[in-house]
PDB file of N, CA and C in Angstrom:
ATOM      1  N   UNK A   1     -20.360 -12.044  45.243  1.00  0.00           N
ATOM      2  CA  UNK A   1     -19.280 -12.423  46.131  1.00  0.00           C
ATOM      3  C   UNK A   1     -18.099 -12.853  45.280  1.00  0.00           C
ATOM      4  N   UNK A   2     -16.725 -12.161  45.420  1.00  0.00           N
ATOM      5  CA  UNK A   2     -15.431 -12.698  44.689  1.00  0.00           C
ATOM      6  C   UNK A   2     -14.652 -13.643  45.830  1.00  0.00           C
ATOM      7  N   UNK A   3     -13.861 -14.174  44.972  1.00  0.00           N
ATOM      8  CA  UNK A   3     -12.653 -14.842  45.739  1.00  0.00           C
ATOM      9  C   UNK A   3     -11.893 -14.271  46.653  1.00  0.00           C
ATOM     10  N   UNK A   4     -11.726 -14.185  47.791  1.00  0.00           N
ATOM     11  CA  UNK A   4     -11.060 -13.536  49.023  1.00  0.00           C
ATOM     12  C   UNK A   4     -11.946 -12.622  49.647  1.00  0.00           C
ATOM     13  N   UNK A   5     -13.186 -12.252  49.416  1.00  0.00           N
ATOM     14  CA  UNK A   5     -14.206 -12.082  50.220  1.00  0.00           C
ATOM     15  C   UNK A   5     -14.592 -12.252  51.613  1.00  0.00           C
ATOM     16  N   UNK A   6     -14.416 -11.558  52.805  1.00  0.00           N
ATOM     17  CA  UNK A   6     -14.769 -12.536  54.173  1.00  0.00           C
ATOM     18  C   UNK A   6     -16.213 -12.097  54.396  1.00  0.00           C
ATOM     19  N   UNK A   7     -16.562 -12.938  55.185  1.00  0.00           N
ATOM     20  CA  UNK A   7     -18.383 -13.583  55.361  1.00  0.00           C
ATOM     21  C   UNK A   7     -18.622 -13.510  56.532  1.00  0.00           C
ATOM     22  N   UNK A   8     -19.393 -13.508  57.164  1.00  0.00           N
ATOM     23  CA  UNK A   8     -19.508 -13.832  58.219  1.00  0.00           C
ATOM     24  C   UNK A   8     -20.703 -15.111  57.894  1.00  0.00           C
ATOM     25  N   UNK A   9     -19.881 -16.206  59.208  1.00  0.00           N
ATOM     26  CA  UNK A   9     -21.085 -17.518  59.115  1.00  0.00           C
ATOM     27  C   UNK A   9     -21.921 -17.601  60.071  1.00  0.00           C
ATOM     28  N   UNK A  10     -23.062 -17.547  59.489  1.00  0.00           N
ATOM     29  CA  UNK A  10     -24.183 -17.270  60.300  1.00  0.00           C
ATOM     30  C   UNK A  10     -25.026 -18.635  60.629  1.00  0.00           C
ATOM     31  N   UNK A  11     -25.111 -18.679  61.835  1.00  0.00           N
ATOM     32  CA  UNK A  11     -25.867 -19.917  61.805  1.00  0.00           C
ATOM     33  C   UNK A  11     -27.602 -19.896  62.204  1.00  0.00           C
ATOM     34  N   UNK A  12     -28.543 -20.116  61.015  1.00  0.00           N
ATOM     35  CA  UNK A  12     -29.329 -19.712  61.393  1.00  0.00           C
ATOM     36  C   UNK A  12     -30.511 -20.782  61.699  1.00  0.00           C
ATOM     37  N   UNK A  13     -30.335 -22.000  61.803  1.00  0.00           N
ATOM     38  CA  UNK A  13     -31.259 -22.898  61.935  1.00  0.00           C
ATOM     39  C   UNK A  13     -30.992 -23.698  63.044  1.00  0.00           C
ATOM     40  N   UNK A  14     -30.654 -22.938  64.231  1.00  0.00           N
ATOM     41  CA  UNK A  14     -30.218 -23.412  65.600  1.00  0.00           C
ATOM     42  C   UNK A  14     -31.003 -22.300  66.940  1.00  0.00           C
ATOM     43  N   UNK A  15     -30.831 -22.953  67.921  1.00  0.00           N
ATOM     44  CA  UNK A  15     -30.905 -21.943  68.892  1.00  0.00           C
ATOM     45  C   UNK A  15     -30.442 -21.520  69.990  1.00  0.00           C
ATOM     46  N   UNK A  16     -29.948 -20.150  69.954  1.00  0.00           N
ATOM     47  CA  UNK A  16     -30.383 -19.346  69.293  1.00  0.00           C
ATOM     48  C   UNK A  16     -29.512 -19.176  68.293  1.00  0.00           C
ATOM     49  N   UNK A  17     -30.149 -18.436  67.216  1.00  0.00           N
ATOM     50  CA  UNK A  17     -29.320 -18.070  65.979  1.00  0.00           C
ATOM     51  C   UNK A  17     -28.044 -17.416  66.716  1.00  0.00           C
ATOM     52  N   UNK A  18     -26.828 -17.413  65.650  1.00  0.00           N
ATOM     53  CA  UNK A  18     -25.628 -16.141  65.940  1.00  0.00           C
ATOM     54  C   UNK A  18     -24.814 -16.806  64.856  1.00  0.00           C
ATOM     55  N   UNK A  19     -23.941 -15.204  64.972  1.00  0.00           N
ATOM     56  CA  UNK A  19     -22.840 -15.213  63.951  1.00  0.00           C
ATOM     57  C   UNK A  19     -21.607 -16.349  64.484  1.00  0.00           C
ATOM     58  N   UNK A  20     -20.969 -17.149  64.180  1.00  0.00           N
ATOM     59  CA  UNK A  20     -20.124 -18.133  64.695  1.00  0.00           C
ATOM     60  C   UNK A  20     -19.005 -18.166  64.201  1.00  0.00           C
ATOM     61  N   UNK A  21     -18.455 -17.534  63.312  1.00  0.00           N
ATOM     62  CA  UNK A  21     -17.421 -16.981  62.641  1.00  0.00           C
ATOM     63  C   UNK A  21     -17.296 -16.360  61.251  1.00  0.00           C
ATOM     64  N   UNK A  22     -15.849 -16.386  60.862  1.00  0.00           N
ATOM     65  CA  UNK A  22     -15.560 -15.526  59.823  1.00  0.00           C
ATOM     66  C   UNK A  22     -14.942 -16.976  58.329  1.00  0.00           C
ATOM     67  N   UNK A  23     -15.607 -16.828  57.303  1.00  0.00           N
ATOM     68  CA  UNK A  23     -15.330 -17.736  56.247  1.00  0.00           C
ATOM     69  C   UNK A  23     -14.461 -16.272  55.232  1.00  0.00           C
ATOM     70  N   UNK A  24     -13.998 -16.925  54.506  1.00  0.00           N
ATOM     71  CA  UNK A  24     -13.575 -16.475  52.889  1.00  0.00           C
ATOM     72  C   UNK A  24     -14.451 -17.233  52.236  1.00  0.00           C
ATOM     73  N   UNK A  25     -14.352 -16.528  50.984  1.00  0.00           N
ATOM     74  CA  UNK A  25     -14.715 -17.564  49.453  1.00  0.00           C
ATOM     75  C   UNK A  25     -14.023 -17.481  48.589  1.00  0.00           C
ATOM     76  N   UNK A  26     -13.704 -18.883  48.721  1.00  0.00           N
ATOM     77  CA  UNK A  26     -12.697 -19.514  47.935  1.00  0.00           C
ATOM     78  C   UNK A  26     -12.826 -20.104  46.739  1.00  0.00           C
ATOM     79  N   UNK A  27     -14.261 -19.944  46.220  1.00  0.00           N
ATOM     80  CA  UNK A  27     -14.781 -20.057  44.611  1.00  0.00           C
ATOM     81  C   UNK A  27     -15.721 -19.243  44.646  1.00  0.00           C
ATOM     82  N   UNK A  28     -15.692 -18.459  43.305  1.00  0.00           N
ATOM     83  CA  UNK A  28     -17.075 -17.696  43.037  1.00  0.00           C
ATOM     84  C   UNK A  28     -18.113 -18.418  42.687  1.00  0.00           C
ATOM     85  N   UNK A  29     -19.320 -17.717  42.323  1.00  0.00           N
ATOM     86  CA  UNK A  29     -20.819 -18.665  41.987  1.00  0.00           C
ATOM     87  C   UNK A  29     -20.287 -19.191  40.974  1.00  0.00           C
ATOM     88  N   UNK A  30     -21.429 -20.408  41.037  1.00  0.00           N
ATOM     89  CA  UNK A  30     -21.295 -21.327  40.300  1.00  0.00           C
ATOM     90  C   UNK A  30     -22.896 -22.463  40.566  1.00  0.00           C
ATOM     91  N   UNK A  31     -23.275 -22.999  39.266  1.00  0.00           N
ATOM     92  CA  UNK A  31     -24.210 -23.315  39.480  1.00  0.00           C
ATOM     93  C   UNK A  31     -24.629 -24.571  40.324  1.00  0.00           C
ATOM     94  N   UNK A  32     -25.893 -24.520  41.293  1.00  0.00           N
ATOM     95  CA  UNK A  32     -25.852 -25.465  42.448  1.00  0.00           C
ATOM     96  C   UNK A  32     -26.725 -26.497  42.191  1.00  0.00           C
ATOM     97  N   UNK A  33     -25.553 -27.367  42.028  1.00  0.00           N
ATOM     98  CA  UNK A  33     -25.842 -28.637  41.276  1.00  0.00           C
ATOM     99  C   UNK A  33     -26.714 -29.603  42.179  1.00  0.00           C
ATOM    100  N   UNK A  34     -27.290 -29.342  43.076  1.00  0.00           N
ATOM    101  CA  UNK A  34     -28.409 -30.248  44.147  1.00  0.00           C
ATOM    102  C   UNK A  34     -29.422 -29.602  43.380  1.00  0.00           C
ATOM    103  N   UNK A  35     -29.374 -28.387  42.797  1.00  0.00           N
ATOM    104  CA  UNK A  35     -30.807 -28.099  42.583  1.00  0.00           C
ATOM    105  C   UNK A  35     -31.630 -29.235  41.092  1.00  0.00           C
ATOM    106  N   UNK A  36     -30.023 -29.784  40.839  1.00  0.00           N
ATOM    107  CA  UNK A  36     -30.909 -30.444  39.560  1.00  0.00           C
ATOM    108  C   UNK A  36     -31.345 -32.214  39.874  1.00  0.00           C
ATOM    109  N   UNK A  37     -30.722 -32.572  41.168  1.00  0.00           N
ATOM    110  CA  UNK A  37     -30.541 -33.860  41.552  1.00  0.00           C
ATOM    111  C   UNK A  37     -31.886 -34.091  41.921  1.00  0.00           C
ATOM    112  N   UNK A  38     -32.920 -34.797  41.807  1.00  0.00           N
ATOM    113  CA  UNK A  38     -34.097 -35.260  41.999  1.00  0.00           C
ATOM    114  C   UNK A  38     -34.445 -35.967  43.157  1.00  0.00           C
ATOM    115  N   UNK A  39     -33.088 -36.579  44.033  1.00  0.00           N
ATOM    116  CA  UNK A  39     -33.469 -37.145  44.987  1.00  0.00           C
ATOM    117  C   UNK A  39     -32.947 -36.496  46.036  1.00  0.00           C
ATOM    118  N   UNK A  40     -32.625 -34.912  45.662  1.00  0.00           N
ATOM    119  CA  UNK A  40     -31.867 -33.958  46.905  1.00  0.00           C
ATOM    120  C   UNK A  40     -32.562 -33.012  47.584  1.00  0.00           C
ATOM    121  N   UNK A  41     -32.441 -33.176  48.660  1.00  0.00           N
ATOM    122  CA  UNK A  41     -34.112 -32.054  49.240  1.00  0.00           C
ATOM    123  C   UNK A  41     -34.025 -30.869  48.316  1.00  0.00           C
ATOM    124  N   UNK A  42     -33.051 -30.067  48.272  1.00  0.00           N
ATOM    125  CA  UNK A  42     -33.091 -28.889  47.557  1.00  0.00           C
ATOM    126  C   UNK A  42     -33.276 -28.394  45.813  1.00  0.00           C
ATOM    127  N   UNK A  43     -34.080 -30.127  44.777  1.00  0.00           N
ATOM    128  CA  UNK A  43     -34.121 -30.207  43.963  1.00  0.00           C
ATOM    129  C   UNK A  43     -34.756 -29.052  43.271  1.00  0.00           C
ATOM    130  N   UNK A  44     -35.004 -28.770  42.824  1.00  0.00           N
ATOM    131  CA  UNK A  44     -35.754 -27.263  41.866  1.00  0.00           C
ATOM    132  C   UNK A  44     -36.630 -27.927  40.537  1.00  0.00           C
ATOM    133  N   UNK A  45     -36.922 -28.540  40.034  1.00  0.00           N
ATOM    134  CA  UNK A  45     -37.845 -28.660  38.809  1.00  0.00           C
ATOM    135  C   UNK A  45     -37.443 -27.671  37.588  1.00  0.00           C
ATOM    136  N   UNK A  46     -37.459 -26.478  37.557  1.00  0.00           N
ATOM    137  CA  UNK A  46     -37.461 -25.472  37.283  1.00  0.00           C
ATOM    138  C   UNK A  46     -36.072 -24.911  36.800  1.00  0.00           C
ATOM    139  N   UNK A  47     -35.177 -25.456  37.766  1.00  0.00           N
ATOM    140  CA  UNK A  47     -33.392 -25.170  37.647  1.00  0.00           C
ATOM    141  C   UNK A  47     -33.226 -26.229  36.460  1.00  0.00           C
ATOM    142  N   UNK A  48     -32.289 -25.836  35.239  1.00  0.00           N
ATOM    143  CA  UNK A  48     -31.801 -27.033  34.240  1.00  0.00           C
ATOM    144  C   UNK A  48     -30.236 -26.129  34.200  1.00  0.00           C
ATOM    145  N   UNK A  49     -29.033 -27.539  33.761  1.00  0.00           N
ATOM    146  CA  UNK A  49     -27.876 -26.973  33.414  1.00  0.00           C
ATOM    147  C   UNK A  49     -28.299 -25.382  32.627  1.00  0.00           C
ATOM    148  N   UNK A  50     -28.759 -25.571  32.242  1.00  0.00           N
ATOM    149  CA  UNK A  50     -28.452 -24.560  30.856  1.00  0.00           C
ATOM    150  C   UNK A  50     -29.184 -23.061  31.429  1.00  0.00           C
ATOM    151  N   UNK A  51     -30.062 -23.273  32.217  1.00  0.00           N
ATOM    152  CA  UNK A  51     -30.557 -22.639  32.997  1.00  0.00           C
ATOM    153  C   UNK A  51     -30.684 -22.323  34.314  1.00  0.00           C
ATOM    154  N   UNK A  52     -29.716 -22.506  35.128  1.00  0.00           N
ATOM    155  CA  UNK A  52     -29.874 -22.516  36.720  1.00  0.00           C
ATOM    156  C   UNK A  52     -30.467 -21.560  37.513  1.00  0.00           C
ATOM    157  N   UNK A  53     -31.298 -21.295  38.899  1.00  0.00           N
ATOM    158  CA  UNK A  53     -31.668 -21.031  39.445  1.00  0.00           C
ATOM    159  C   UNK A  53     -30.978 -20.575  40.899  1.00  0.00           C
ATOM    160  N   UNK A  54     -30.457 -21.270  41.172  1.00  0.00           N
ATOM    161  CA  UNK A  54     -29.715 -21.074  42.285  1.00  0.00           C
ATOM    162  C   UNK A  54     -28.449 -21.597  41.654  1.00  0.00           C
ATOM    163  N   UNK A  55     -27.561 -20.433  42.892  1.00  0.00           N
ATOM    164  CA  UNK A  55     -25.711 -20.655  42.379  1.00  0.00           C
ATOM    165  C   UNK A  55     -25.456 -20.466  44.186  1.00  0.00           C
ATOM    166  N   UNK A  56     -24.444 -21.000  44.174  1.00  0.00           N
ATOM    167  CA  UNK A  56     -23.370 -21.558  45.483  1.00  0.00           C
ATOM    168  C   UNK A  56     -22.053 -21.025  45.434  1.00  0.00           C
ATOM    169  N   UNK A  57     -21.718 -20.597  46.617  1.00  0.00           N
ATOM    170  CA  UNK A  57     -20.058 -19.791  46.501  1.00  0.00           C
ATOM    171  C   UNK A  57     -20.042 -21.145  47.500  1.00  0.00           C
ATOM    172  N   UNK A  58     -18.341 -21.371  47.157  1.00  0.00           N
ATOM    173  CA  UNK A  58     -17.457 -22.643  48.580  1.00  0.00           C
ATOM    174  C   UNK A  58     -17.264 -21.243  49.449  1.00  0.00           C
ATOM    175  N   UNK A  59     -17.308 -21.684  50.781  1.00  0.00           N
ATOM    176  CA  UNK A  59     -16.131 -20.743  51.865  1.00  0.00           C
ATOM    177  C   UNK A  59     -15.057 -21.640  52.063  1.00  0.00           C
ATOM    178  N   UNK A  60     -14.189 -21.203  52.829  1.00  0.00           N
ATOM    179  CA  UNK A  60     -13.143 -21.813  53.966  1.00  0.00           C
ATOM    180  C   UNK A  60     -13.400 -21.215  55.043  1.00  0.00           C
ATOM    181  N   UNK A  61     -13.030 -21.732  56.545  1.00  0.00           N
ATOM    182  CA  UNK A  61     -13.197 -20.731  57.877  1.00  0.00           C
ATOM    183  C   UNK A  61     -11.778 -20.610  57.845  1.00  0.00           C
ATOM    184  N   UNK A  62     -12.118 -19.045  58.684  1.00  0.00           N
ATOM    185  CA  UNK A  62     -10.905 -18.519  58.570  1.00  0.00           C
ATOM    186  C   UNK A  62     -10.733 -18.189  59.939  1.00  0.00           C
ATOM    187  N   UNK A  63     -11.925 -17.850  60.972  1.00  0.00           N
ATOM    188  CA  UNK A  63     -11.531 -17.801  61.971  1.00  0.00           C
ATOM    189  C   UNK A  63     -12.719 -17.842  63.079  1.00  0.00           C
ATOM    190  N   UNK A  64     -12.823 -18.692  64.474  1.00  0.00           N
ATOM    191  CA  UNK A  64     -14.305 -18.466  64.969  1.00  0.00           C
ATOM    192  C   UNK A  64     -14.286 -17.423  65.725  1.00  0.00           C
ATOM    193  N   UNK A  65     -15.439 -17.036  66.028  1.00  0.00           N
ATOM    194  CA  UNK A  65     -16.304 -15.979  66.767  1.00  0.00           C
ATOM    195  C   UNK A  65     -16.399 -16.331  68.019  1.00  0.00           C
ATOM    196  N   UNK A  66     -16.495 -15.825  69.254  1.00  0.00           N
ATOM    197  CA  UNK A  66     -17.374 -16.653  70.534  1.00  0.00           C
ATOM    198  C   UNK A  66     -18.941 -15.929  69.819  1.00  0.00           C
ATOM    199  N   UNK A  67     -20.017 -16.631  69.853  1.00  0.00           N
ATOM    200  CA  UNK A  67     -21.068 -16.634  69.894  1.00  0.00           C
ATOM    201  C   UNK A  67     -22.055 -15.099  69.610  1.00  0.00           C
ATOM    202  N   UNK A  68     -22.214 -14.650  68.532  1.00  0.00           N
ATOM    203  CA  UNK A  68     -22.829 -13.181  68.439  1.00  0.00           C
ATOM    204  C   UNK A  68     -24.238 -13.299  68.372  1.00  0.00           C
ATOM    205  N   UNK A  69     -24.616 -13.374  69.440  1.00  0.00           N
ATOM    206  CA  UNK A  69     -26.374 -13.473  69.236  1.00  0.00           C
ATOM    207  C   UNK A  69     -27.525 -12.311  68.499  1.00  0.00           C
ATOM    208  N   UNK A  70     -28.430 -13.431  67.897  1.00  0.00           N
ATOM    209  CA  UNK A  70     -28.978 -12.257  67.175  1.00  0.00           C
ATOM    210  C   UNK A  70     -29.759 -11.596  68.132  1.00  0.00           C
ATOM    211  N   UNK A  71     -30.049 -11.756  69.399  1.00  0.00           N
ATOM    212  CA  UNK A  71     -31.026 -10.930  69.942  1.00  0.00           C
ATOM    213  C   UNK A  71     -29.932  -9.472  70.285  1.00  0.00           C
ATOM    214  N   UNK A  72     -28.785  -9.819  70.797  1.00  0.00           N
ATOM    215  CA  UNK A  72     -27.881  -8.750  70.870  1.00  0.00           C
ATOM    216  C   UNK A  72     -27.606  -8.056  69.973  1.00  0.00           C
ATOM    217  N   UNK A  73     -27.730  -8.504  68.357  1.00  0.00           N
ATOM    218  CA  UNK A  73     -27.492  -7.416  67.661  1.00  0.00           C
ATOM    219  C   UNK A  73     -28.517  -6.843  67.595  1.00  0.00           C
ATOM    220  N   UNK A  74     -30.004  -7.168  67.857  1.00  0.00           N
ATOM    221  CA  UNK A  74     -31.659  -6.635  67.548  1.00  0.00           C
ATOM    222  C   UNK A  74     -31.174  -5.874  68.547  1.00  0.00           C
ATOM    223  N   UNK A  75     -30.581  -5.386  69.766  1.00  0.00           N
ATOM    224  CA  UNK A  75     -30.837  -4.543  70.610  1.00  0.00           C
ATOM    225  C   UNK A  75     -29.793  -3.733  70.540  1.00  0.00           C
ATOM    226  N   UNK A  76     -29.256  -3.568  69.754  1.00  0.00           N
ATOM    227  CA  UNK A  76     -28.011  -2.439  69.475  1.00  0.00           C
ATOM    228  C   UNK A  76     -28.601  -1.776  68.054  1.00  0.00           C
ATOM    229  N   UNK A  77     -28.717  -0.445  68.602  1.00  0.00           N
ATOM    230  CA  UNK A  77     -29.584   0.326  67.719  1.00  0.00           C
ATOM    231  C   UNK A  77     -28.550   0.855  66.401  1.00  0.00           C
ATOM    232  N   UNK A  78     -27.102   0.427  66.645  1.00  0.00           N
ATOM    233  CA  UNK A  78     -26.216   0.701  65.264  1.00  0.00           C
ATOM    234  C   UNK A  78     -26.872  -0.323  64.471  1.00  0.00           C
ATOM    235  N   UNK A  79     -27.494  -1.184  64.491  1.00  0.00           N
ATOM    236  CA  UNK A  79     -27.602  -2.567  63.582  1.00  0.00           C
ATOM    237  C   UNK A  79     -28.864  -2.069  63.016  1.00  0.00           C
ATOM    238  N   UNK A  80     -29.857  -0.886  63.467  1.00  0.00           N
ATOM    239  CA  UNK A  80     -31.261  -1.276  62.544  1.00  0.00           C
ATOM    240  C   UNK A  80     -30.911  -0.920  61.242  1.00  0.00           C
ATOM    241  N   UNK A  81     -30.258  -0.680  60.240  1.00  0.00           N
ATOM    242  CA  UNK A  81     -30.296  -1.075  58.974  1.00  0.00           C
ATOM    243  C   UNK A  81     -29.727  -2.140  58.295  1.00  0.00           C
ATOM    244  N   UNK A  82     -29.329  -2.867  59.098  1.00  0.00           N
ATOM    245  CA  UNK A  82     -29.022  -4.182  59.172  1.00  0.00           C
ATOM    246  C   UNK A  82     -29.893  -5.043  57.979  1.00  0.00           C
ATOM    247  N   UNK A  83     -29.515  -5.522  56.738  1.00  0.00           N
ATOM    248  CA  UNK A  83     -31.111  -6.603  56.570  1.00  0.00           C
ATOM    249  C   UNK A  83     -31.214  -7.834  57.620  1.00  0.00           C
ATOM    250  N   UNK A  84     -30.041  -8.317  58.087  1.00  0.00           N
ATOM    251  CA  UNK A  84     -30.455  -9.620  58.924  1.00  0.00           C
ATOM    252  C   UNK A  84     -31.372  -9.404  59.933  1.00  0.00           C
ATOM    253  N   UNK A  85     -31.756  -7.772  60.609  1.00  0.00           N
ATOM    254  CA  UNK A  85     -32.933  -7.690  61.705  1.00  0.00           C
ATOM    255  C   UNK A  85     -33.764  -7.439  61.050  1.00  0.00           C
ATOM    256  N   UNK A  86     -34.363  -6.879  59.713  1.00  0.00           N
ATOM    257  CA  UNK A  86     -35.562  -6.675  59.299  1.00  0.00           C
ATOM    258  C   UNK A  86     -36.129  -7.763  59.509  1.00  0.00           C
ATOM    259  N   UNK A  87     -38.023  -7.430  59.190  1.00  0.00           N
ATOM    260  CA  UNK A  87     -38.689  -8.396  59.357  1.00  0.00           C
ATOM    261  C   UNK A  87     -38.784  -8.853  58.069  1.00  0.00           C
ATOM    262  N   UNK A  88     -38.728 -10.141  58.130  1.00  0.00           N
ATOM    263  CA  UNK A  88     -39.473 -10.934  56.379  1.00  0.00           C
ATOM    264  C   UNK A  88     -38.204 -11.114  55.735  1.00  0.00           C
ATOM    265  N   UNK A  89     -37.431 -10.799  56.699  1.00  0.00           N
ATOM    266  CA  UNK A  89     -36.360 -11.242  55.596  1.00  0.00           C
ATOM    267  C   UNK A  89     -35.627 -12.364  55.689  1.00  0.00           C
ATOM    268  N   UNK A  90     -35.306 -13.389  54.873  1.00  0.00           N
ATOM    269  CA  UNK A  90     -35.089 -15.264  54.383  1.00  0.00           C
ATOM    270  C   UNK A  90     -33.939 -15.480  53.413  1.00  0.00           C
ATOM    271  N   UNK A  91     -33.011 -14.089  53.151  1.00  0.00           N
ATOM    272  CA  UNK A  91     -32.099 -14.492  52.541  1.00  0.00           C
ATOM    273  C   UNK A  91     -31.236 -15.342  53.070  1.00  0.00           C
ATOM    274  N   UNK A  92     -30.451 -16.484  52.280  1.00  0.00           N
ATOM    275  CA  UNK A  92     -29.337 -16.386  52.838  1.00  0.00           C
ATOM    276  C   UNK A  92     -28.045 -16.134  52.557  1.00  0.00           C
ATOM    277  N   UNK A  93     -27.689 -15.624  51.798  1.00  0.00           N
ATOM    278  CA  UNK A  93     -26.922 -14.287  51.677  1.00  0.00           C
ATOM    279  C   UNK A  93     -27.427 -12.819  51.604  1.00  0.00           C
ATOM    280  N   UNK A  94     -26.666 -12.271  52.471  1.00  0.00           N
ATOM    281  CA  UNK A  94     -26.995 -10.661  52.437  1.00  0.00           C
ATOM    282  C   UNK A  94     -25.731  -9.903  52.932  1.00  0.00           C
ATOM    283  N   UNK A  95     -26.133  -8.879  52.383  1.00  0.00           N
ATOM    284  CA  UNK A  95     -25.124  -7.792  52.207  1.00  0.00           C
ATOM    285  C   UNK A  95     -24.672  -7.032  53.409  1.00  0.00           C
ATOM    286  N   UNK A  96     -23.546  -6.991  54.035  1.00  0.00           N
ATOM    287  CA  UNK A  96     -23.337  -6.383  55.418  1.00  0.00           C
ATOM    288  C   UNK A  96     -21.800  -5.081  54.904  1.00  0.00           C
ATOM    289  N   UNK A  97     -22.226  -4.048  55.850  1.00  0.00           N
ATOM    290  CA  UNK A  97     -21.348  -3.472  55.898  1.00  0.00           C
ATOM    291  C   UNK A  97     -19.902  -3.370  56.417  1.00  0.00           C
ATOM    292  N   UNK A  98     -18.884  -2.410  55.764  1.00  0.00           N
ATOM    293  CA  UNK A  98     -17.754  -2.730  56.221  1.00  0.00           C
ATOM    294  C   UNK A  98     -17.868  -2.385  58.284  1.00  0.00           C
ATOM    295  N   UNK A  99     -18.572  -1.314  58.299  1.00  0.00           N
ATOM    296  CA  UNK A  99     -19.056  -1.489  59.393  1.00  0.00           C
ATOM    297  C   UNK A  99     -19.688  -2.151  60.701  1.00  0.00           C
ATOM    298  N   UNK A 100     -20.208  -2.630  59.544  1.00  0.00           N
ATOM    299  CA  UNK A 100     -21.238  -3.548  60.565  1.00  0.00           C
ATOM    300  C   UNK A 100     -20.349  -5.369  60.894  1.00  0.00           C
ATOM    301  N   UNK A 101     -19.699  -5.430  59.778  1.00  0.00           N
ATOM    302  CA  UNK A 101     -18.790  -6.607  59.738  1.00  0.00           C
ATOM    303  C   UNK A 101     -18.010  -6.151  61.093  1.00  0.00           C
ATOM    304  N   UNK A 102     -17.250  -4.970  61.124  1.00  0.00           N
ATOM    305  CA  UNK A 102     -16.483  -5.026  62.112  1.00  0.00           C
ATOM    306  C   UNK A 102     -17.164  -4.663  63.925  1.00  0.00           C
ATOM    307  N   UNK A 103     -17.979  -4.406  63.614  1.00  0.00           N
ATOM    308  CA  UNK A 103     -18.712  -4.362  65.077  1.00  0.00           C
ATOM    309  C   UNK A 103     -18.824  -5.756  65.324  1.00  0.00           C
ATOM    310  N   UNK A 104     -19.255  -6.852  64.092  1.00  0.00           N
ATOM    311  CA  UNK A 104     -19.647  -7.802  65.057  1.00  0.00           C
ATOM    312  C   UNK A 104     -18.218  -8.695  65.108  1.00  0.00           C
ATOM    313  N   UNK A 105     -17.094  -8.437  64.581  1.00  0.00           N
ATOM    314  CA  UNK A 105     -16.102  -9.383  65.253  1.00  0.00           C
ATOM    315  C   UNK A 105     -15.719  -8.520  66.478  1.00  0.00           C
ATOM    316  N   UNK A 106     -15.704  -7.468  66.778  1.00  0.00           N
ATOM    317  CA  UNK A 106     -15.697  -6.943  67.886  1.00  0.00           C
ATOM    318  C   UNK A 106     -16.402  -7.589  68.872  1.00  0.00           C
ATOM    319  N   UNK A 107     -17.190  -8.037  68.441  1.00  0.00           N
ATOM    320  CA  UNK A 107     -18.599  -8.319  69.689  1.00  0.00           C
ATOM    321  C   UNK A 107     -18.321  -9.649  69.675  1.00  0.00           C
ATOM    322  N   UNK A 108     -18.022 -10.786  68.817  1.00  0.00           N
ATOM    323  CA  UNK A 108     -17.194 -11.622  68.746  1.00  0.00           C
ATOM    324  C   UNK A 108     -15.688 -12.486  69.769  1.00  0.00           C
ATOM    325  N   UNK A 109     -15.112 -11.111  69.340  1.00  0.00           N
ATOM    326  CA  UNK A 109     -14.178 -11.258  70.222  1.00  0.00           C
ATOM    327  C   UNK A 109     -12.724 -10.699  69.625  1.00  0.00           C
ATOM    328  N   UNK A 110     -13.236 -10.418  68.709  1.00  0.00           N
ATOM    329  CA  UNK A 110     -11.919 -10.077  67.501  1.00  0.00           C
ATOM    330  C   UNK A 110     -11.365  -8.443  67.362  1.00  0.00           C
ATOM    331  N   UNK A 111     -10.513  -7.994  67.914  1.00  0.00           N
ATOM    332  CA  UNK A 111     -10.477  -6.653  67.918  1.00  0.00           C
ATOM    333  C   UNK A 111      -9.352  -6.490  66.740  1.00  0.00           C
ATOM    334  N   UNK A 112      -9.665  -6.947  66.125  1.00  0.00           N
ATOM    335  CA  UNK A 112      -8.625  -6.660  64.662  1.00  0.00           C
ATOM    336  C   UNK A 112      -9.286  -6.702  63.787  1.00  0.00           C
ATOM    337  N   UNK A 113      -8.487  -6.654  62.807  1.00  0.00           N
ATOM    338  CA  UNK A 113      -9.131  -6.909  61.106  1.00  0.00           C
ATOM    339  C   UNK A 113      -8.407  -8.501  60.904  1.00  0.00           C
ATOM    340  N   UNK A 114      -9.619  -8.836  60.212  1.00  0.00           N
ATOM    341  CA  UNK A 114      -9.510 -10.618  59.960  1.00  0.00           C
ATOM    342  C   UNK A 114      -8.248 -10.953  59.562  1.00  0.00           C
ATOM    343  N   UNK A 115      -7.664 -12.045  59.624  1.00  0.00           N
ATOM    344  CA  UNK A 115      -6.390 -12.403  59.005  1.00  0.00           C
ATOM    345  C   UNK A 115      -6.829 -12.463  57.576  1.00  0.00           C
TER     346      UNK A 115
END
């Protein structure tokens, strides 16, 4: 992910999941410094400065969505190559198309290209 990148923000530990808007990134990776903090849920053992494990992009929002549910995109058969409908899949970043980005601000509510 580079700087001026748009994202879509996905919210996935709610219910129901959906896309809720559109971020930039406004810093590239960089190493994610909770992973070395010992008293931070997301500590790592394993992650050291010199060695990191996990890296973190910042966003900014740039603009919201009304509500893109994931069951609506599971039932729109443009989306099965989608990775967010496969099964087993726990990323949280993944790779979406220029396509597929714009269907879902469409579905969103956004009939343009992002500011």
């Amino acid at each position: 992910m580079k700087s001026g990148d748009f994202v879509l923000f996905y919210h996935s530990n709610c219910k129901p999941p959906h896309v809720a808007g559109i971020a930039r990134v406004c810093r590239e990776g960089y190493p994610d410094f909770t992973a070395f903090d010992p008293n931070s849920h997301y500590f790592d053992p394993k992650s050291t400065i010199d060695n990191p494990r996990w890296i973190m992009v910042d966003i900014e929002p740039v603009i919201s969505l009304e509500p893109v549910h994931l069951a609506d995109i599971r039932r729109n058969l443009e989306f099965e190559e989608m990775p967010l409908i496969r099964k087993g899949q726990r990323l949280s970043v993944q790779p979406v198309s220029a396509e597929h980005f714009l269907m879902i601000c469409e579905m969103g509510g956004l009939n343009e290209t992002p500011p």
